[in-house]
Protein backbone atom coordinates (compact mmCIF):
# COMPACT_ATOMS: atom_id res chain seq x y z
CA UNK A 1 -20.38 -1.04 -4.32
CA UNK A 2 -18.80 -4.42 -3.64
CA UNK A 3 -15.64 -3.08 -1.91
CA UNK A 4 -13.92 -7.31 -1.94
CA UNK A 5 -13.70 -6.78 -5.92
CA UNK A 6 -12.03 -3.43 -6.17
CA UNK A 7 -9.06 -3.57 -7.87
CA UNK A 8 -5.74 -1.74 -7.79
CA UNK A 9 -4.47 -1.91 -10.91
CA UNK A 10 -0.90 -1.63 -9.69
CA UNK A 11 -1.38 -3.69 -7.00
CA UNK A 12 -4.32 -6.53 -6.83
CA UNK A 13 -7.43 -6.54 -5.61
CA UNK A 14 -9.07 -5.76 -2.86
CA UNK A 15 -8.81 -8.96 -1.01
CA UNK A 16 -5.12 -9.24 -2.19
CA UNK A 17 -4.18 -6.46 -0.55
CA UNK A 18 -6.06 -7.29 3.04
CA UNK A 19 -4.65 -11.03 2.99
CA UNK A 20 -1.20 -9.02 2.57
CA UNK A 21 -1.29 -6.84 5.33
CA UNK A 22 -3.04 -9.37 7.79
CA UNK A 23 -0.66 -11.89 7.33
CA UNK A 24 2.71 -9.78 6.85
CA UNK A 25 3.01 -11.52 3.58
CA UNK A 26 2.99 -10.14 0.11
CA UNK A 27 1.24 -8.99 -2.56
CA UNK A 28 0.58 -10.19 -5.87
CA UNK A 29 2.87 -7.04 -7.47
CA UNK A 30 5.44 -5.01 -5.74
CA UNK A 31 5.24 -1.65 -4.91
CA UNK A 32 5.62 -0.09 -8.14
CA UNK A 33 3.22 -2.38 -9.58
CA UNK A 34 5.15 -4.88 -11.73
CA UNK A 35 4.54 -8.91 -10.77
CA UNK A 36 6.75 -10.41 -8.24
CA UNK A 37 8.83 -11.92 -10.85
CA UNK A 38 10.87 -14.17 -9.10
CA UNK A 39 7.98 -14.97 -6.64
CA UNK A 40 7.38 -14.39 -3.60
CA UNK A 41 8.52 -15.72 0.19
CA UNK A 42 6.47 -18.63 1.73
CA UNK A 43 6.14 -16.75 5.03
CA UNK A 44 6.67 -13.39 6.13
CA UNK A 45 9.91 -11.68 7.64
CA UNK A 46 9.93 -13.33 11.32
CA UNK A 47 10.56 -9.91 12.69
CA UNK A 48 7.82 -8.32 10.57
CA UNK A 49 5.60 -6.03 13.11
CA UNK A 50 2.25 -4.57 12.15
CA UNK A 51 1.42 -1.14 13.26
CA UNK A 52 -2.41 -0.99 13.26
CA UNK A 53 -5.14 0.94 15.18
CA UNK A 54 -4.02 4.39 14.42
CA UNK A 55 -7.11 5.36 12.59
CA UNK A 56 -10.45 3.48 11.27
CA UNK A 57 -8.94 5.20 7.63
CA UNK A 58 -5.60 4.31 8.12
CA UNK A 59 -6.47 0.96 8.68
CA UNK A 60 -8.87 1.28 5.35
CA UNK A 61 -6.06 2.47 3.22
CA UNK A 62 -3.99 -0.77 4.03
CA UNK A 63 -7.20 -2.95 3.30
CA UNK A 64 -7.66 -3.82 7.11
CA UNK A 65 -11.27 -2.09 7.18
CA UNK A 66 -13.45 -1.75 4.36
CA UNK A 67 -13.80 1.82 3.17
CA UNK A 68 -17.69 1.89 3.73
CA UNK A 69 -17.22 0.88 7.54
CA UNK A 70 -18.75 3.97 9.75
CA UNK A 71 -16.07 4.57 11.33
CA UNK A 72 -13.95 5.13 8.32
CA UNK A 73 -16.63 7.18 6.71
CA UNK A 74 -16.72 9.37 9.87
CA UNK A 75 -12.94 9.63 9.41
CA UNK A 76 -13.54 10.68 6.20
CA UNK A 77 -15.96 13.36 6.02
CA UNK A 78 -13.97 14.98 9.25
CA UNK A 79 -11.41 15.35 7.30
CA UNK A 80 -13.28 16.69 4.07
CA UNK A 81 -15.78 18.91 5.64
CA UNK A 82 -14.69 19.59 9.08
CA UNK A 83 -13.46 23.07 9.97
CA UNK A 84 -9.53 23.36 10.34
CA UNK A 85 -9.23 22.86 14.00
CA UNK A 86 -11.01 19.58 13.78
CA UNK A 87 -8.73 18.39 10.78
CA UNK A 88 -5.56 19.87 12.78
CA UNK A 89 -6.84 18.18 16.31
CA UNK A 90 -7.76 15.23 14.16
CA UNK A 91 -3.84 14.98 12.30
CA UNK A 92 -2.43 16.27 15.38
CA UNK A 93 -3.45 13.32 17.38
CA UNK A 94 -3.14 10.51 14.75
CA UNK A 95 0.80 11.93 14.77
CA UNK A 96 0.97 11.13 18.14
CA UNK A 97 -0.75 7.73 18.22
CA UNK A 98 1.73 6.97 14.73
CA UNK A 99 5.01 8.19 16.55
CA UNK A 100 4.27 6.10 19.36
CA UNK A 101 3.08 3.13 17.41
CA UNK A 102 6.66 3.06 15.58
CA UNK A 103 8.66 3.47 18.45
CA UNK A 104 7.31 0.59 19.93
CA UNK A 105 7.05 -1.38 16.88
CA UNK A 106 11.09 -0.69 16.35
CA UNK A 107 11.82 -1.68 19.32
CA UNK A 108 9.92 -5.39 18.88
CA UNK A 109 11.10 -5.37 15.39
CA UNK A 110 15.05 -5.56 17.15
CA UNK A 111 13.87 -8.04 19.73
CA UNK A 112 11.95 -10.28 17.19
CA UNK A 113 14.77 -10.10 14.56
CA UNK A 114 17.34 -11.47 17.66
CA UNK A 115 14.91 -14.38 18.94
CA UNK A 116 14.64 -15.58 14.60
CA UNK A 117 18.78 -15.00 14.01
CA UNK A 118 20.47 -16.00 17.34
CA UNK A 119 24.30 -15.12 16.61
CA UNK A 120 23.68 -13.76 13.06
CA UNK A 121 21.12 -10.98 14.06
CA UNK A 122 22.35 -7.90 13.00
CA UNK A 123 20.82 -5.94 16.32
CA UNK A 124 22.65 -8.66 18.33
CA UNK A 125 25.93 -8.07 16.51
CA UNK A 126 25.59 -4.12 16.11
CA UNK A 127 25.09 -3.99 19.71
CA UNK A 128 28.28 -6.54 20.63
CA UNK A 129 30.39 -4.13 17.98
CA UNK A 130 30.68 -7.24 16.03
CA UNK A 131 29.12 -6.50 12.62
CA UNK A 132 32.37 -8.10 10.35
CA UNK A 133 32.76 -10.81 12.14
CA UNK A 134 29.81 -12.82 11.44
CA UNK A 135 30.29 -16.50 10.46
CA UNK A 136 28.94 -17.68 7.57
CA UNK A 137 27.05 -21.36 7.32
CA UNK A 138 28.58 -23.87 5.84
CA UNK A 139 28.64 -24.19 1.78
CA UNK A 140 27.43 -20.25 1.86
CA UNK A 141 29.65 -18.41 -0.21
CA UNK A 142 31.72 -15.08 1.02
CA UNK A 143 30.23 -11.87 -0.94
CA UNK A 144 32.84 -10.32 -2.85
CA UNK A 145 33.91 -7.55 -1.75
CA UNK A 146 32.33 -7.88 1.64
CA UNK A 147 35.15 -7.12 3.74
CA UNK A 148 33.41 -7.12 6.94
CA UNK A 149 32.41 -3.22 6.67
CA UNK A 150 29.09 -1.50 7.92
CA UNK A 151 27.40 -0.13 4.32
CA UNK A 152 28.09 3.85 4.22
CA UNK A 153 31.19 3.57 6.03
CA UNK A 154 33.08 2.57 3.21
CA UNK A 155 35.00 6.12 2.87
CA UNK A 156 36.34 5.79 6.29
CA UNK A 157 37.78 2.68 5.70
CA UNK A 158 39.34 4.03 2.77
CA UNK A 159 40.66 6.88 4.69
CA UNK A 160 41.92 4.90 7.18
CA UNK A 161 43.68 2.55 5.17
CA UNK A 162 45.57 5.27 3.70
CA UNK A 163 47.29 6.76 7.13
């Protein structure tokens, strides 16, 4: 029952997986499993926000309790052997504490992302209207095709190009 050397197979192990989601960082594999091929960042996005607390399981599933804590285990059997108004009341209020966990984390995830990119954050410039216009460093390269255009707005350019 030594919970540090479980292993995902898809994923890592165990303590992988905690280090991961402490530090913001990642894994040894990506999501679907496969190595990170072309490794992985030094450091983690600088507007990277955790959302933890929401339940002693939730925090279990992302390896930031171990599974045999008491809490999680009282989490647990609620939810396998508790009658269905303690599972609803249970689910009902974890939605709550979730909704307003990623409200809050959105809203430091735009501040953060402003504070680490100054005049090329993309909050800062959505919110000036001034998404194209964003200067690249020098020695960067344009992106073909770039053209200055929001991503799924394409079509109306197109449209409006033609009247």
């Amino acid at each position: 029952k030594d919970l540090d050397l479980l292993e995902i197979p898809e994923a890592g192990t165990w303590a992988d997986l905690s280090k991961a989601h402490l530090t913001l960082g990642s894994g040894p594999a990506t999501p679907s499993g496969l190595p990170n091929k072309y490794g992985s960042p030094p450091y983690p996005f600088p507007a990277a926000v955790p959302i933890r607390g929401l339940s002693p399981l939730s925090d279990a599933v992302v390896c930031l309790r171990r599974h045999d804590d008491l809490s999680v285990v009282r989490d647990k059997r609620l939810l396998l052997c508790g009658t269905d108004a303690q599972r609803e009341g249970h689910i009902r209020a974890w939605r709550e504490r979730a909704k307003e966990a990623a409200v809050a984390a959105w809203k430091e995830v735009k501040s953060l992302e402003e504070a680490a990119f100054g005049e090329k954050s993309y909050f800062l410039n959505l919110r000036r209207g001034t998404l194209g216009s964003v200067q690249e460093d020098e020695g960067e390269e344009e992106v073909e095709g770039g053209g200055g255009l929001v991503h799924g707005h394409e079509q109306e350019a197109e449209q409006e190009e033609l009247r």
